[in-house]
PDB file of N, CA and C in Angstrom:
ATOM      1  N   UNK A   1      83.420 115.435 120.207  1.00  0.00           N
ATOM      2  CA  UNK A   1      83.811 114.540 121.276  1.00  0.00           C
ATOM      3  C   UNK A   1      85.065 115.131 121.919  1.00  0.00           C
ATOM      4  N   UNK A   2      85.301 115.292 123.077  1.00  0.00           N
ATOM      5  CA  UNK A   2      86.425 116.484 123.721  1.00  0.00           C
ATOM      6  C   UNK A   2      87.209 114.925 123.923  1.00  0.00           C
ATOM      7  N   UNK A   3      88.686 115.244 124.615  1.00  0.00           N
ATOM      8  CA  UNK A   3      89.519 114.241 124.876  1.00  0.00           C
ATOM      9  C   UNK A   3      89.202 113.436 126.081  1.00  0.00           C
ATOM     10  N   UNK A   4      88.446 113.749 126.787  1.00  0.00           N
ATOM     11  CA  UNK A   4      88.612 113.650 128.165  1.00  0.00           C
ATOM     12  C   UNK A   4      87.264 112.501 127.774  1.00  0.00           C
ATOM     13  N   UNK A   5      86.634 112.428 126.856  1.00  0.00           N
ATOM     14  CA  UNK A   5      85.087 111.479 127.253  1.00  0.00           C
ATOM     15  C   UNK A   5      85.946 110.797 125.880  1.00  0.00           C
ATOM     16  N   UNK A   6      86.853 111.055 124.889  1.00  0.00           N
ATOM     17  CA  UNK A   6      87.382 110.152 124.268  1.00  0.00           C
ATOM     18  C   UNK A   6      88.093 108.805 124.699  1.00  0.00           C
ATOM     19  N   UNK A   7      89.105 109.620 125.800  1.00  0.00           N
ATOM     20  CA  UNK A   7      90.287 108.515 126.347  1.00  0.00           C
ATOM     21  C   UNK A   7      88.920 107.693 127.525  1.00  0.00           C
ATOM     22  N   UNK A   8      87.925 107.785 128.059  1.00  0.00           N
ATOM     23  CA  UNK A   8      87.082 107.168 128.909  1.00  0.00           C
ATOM     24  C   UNK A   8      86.352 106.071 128.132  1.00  0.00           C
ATOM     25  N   UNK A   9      85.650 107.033 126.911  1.00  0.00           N
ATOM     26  CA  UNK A   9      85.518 105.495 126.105  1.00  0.00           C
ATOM     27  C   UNK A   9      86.178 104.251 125.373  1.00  0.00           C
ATOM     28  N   UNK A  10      87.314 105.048 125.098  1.00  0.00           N
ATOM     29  CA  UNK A  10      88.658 104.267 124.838  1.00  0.00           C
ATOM     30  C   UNK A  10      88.797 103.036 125.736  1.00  0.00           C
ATOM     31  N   UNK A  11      88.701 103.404 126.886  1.00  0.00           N
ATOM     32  CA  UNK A  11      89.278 102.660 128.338  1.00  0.00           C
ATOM     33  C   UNK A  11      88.461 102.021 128.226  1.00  0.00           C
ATOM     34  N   UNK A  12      87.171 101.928 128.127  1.00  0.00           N
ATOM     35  CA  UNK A  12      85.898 100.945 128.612  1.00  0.00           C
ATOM     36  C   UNK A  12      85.720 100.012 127.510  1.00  0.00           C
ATOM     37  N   UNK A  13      86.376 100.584 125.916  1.00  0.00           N
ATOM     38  CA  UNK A  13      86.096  99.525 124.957  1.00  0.00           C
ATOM     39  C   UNK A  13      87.845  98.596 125.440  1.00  0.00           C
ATOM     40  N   UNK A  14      88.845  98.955 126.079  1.00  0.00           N
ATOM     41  CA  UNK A  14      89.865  98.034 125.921  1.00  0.00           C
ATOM     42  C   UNK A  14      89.332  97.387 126.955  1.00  0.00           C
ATOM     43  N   UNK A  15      88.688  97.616 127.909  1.00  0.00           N
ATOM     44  CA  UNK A  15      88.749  97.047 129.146  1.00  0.00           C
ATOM     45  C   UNK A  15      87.468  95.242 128.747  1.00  0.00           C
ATOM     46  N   UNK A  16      86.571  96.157 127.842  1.00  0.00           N
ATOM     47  CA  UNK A  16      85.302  95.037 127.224  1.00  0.00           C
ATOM     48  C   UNK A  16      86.276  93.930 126.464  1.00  0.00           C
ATOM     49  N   UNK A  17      87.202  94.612 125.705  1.00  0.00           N
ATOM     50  CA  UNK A  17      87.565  93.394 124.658  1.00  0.00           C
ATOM     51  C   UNK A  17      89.056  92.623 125.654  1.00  0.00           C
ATOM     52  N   UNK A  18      89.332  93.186 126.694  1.00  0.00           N
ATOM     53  CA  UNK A  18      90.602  92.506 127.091  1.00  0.00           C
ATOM     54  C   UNK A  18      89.967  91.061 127.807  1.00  0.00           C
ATOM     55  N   UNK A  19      88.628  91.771 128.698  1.00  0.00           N
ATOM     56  CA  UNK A  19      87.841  90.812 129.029  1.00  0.00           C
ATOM     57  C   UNK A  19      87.326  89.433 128.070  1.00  0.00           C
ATOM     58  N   UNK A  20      86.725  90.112 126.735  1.00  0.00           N
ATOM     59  CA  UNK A  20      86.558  88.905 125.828  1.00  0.00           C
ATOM     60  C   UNK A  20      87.736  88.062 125.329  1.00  0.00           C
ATOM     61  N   UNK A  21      89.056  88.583 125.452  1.00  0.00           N
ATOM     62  CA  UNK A  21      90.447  87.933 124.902  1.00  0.00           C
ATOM     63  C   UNK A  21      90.921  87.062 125.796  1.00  0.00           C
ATOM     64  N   UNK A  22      90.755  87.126 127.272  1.00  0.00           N
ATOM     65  CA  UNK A  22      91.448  86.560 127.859  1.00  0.00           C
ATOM     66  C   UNK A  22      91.222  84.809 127.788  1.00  0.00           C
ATOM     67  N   UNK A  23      89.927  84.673 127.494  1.00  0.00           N
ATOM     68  CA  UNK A  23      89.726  83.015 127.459  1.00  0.00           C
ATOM     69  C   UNK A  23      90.764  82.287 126.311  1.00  0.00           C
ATOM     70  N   UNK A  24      91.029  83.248 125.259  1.00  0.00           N
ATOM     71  CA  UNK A  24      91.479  82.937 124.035  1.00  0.00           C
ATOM     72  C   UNK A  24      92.653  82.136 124.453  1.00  0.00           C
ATOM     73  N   UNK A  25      92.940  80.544 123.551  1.00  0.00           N
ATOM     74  CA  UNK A  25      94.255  79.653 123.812  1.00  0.00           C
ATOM     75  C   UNK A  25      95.145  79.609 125.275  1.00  0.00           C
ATOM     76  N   UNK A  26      93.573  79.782 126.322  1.00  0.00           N
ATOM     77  CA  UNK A  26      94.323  79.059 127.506  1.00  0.00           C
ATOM     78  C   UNK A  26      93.832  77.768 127.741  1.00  0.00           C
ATOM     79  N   UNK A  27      94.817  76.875 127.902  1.00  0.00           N
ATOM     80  CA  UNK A  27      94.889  75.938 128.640  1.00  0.00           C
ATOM     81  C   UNK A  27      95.585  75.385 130.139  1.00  0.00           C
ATOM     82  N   UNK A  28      94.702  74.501 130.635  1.00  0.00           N
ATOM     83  CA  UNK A  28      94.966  74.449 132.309  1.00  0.00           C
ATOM     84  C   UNK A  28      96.238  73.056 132.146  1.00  0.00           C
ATOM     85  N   UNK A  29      96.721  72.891 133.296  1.00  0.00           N
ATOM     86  CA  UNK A  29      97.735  71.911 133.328  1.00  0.00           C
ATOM     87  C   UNK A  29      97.577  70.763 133.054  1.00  0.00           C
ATOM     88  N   UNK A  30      95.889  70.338 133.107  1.00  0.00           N
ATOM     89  CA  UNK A  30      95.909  68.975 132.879  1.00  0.00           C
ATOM     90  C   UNK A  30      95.381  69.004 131.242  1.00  0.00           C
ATOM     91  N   UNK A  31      94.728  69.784 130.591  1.00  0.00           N
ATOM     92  CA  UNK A  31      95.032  70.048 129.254  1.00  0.00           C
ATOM     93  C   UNK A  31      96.283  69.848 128.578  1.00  0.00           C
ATOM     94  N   UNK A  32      97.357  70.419 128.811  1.00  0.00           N
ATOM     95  CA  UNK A  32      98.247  70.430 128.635  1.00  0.00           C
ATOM     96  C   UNK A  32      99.343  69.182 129.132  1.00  0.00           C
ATOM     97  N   UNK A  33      98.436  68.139 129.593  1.00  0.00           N
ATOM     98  CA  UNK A  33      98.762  67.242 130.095  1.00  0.00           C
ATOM     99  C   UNK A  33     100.547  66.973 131.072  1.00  0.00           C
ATOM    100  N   UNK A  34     100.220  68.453 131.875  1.00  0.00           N
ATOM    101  CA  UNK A  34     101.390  68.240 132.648  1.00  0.00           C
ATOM    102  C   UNK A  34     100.522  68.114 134.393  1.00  0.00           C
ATOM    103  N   UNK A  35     101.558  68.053 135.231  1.00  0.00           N
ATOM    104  CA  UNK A  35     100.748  67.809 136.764  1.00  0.00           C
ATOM    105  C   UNK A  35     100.640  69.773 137.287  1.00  0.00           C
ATOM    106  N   UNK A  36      99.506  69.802 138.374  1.00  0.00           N
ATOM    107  CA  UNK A  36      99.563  71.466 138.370  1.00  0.00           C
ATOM    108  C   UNK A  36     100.384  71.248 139.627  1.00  0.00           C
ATOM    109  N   UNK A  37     100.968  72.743 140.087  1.00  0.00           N
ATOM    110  CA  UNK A  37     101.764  72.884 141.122  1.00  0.00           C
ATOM    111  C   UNK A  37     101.173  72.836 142.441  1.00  0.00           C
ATOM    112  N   UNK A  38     101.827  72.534 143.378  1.00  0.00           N
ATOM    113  CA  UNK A  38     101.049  72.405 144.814  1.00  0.00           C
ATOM    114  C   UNK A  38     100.508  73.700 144.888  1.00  0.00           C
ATOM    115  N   UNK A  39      99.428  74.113 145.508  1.00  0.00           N
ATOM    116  CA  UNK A  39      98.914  75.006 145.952  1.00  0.00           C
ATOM    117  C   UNK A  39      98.220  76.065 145.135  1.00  0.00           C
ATOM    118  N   UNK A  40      97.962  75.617 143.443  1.00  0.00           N
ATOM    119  CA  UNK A  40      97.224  76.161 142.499  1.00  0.00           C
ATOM    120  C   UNK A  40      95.911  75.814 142.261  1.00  0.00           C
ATOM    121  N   UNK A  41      94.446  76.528 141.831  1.00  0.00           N
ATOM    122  CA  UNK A  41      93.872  75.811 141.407  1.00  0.00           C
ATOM    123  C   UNK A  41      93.897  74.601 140.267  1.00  0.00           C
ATOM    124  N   UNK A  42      92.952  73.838 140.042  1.00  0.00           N
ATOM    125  CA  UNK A  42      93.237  72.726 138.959  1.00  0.00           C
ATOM    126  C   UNK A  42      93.115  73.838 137.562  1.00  0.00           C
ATOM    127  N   UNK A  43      92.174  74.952 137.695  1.00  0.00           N
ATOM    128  CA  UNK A  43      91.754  75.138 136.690  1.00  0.00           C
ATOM    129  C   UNK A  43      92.090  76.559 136.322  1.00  0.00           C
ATOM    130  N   UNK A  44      93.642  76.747 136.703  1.00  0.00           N
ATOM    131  CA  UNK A  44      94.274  77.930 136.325  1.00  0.00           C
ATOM    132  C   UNK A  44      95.503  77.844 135.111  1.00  0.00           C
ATOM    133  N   UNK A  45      95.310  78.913 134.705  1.00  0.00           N
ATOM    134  CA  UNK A  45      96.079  78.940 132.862  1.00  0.00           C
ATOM    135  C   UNK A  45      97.302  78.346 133.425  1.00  0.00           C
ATOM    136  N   UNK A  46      97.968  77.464 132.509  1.00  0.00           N
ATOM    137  CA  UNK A  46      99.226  77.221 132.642  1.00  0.00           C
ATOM    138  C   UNK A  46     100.381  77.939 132.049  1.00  0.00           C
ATOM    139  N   UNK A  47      99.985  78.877 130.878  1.00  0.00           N
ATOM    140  CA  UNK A  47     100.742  79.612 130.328  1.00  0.00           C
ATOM    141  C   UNK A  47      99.471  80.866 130.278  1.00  0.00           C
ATOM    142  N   UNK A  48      99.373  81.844 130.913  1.00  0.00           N
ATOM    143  CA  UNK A  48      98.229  82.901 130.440  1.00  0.00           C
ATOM    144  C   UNK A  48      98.721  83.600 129.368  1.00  0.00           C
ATOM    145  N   UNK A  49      99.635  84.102 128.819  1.00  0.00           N
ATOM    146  CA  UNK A  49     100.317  84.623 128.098  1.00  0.00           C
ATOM    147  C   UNK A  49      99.446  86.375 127.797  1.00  0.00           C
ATOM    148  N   UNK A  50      99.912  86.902 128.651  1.00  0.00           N
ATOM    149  CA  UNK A  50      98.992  88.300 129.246  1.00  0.00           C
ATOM    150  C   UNK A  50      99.584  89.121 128.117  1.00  0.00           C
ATOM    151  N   UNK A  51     100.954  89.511 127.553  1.00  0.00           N
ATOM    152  CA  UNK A  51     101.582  90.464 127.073  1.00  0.00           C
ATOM    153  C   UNK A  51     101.133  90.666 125.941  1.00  0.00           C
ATOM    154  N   UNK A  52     101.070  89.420 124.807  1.00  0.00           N
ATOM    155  CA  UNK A  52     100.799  88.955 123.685  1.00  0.00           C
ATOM    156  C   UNK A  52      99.221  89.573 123.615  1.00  0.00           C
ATOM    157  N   UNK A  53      98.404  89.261 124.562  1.00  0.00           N
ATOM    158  CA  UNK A  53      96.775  89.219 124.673  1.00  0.00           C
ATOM    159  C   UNK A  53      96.563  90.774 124.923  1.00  0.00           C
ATOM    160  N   UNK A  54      97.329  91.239 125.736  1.00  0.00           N
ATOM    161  CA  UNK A  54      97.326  93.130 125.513  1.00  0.00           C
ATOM    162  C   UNK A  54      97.490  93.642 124.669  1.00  0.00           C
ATOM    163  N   UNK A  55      98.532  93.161 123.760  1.00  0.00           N
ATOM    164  CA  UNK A  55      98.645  94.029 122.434  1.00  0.00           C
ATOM    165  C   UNK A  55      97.903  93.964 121.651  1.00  0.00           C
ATOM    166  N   UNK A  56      97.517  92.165 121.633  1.00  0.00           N
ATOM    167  CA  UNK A  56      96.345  92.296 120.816  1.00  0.00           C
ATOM    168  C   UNK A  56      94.531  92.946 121.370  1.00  0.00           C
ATOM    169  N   UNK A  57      94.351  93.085 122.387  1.00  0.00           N
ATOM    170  CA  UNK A  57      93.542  94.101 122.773  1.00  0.00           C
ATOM    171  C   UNK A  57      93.718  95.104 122.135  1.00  0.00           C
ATOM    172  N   UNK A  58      94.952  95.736 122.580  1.00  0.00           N
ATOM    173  CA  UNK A  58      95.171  97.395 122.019  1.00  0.00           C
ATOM    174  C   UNK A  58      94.512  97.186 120.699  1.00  0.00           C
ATOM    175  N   UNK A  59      95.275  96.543 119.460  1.00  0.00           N
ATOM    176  CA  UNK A  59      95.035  96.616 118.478  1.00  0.00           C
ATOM    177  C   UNK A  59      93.542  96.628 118.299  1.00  0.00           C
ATOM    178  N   UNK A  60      92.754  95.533 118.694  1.00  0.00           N
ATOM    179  CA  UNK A  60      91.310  95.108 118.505  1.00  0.00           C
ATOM    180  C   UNK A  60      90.465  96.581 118.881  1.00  0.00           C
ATOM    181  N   UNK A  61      91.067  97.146 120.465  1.00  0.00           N
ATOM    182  CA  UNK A  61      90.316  97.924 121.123  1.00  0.00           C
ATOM    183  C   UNK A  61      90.304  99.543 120.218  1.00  0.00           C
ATOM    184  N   UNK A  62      91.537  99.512 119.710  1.00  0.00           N
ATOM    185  CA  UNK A  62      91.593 100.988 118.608  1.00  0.00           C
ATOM    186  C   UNK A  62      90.750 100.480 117.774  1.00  0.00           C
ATOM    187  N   UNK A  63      90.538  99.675 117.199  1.00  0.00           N
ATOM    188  CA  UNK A  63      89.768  99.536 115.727  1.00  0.00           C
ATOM    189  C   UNK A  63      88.186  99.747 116.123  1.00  0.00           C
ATOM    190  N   UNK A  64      87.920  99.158 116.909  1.00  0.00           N
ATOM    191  CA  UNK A  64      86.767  99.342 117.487  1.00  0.00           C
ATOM    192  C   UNK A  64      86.494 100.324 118.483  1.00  0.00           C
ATOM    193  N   UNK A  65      87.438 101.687 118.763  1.00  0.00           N
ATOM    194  CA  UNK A  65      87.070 102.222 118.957  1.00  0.00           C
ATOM    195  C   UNK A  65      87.293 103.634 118.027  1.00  0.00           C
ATOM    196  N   UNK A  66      87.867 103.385 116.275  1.00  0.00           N
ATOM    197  CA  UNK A  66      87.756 104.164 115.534  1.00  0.00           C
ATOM    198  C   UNK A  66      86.143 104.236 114.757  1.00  0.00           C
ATOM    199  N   UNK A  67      85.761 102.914 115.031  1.00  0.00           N
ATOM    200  CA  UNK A  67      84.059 102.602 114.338  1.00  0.00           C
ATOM    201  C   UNK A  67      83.266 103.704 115.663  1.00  0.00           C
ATOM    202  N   UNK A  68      83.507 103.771 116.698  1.00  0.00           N
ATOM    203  CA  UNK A  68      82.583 104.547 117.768  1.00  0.00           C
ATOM    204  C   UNK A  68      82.672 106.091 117.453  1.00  0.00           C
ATOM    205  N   UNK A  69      83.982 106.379 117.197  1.00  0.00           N
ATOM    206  CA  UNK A  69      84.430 107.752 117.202  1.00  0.00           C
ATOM    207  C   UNK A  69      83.475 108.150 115.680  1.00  0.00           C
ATOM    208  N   UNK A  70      83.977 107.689 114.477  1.00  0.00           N
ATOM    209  CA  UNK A  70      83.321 107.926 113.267  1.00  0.00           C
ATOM    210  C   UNK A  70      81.782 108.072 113.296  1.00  0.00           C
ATOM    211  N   UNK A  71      80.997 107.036 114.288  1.00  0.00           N
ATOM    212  CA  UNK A  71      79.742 107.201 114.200  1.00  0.00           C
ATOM    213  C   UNK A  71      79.052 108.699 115.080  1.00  0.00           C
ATOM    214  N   UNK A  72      80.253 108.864 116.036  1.00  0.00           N
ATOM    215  CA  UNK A  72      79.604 109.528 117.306  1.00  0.00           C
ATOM    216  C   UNK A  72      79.882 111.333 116.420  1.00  0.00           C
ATOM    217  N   UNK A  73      81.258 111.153 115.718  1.00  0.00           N
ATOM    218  CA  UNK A  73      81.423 112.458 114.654  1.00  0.00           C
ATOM    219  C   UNK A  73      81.186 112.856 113.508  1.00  0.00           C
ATOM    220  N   UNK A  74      80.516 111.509 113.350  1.00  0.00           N
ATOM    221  CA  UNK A  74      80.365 112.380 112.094  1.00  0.00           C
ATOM    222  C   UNK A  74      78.604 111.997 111.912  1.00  0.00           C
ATOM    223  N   UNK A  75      78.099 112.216 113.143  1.00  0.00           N
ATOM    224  CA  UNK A  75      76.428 112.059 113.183  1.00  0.00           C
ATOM    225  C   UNK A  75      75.840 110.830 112.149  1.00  0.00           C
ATOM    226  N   UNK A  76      76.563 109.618 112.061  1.00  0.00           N
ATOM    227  CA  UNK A  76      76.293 108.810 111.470  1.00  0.00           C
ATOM    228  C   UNK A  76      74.567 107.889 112.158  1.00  0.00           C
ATOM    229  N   UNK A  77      74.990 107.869 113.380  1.00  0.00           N
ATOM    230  CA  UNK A  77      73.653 107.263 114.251  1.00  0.00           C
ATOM    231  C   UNK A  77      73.387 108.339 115.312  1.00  0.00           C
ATOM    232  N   UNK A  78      72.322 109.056 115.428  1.00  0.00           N
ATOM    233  CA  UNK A  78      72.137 109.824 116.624  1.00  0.00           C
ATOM    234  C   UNK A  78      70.817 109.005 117.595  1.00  0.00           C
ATOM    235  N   UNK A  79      70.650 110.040 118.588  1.00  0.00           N
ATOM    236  CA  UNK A  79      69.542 109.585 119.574  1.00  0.00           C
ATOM    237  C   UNK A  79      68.578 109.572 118.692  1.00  0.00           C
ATOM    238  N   UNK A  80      67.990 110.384 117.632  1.00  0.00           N
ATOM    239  CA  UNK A  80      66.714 110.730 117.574  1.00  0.00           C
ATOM    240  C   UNK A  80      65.982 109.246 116.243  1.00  0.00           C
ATOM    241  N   UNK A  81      67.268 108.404 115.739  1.00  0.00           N
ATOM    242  CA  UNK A  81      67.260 107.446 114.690  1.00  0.00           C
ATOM    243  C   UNK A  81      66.809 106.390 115.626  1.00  0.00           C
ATOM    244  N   UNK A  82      67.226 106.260 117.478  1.00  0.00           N
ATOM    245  CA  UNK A  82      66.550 104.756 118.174  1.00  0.00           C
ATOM    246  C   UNK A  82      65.128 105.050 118.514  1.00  0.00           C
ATOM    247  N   UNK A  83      64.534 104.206 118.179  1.00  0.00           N
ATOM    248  CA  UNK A  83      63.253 104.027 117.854  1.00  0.00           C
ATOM    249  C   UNK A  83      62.545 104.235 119.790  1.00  0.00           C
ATOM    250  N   UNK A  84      63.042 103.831 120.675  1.00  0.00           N
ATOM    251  CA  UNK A  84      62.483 104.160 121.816  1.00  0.00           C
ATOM    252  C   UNK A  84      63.036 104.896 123.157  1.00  0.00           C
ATOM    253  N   UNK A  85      64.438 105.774 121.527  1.00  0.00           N
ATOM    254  CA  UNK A  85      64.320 107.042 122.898  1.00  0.00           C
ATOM    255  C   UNK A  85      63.356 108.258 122.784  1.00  0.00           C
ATOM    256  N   UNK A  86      63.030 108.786 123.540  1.00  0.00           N
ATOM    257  CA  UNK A  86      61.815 110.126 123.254  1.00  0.00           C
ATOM    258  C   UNK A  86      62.353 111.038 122.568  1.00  0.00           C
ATOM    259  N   UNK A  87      61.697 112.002 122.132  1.00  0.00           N
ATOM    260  CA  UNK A  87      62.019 112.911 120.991  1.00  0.00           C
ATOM    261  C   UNK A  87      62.660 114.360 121.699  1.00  0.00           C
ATOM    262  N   UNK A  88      63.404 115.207 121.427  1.00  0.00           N
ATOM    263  CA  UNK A  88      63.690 115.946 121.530  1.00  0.00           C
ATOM    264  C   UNK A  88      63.811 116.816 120.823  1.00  0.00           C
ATOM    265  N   UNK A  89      63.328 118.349 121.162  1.00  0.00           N
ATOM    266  CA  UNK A  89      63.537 119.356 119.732  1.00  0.00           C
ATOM    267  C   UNK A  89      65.391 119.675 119.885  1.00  0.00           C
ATOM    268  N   UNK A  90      66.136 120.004 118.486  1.00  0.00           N
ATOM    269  CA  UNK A  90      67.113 120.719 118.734  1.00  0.00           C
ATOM    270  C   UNK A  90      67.361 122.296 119.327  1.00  0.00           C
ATOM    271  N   UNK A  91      68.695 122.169 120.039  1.00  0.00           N
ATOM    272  CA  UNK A  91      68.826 123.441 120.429  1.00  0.00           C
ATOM    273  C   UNK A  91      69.633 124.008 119.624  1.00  0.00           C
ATOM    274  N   UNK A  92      69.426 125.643 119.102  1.00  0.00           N
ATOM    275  CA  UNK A  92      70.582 125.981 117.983  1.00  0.00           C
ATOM    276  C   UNK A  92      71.357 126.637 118.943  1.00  0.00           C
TER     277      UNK A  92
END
């Protein structure tokens, strides 16, 4: 795996899990049973707390992307193990 298709998959697994984190312990203003500010939606975070939710990405997104790297190096799952990709001979 060269660096350059490493740091790309890197990016696409933080970018998947920042997406799945962000719902995590937000609540909107009337949850939180305060009034929202003029000119906000009703149904925008009242505290998003972005900084906290990045790091914990980072963290989540390395771990899960040390399980990708291990499988992709050390030929743990290849193409020829999914059952409906076509076969290919190796090239030496």
């Amino acid at each position: 795996m060269s660096i350059a298709f490493a740091v790309a998959i890197y990016f696409v697994i933080w970018w998947i899990v920042l997406f799945a984190m962000l719902p995590i312990g937000v609540r909107t203003a009337e949850e939180a049973g305060e009034k929202a500010s003029p000119g906000t939606a009703e149904s925008a975070p009242l505290l998003p707390r972005l900084l906290p939710k990045m790091l914990a990405t980072t963290v989540v997104a390395s771990i899960v992307f040390a399980f990708v790297y291990a499988i992709v190096a050390h030929h743990i799952i290849t193409l020829d193990d999914i059952p409906f990709f076509p076969r290919y001979e190796r090239v030496q």
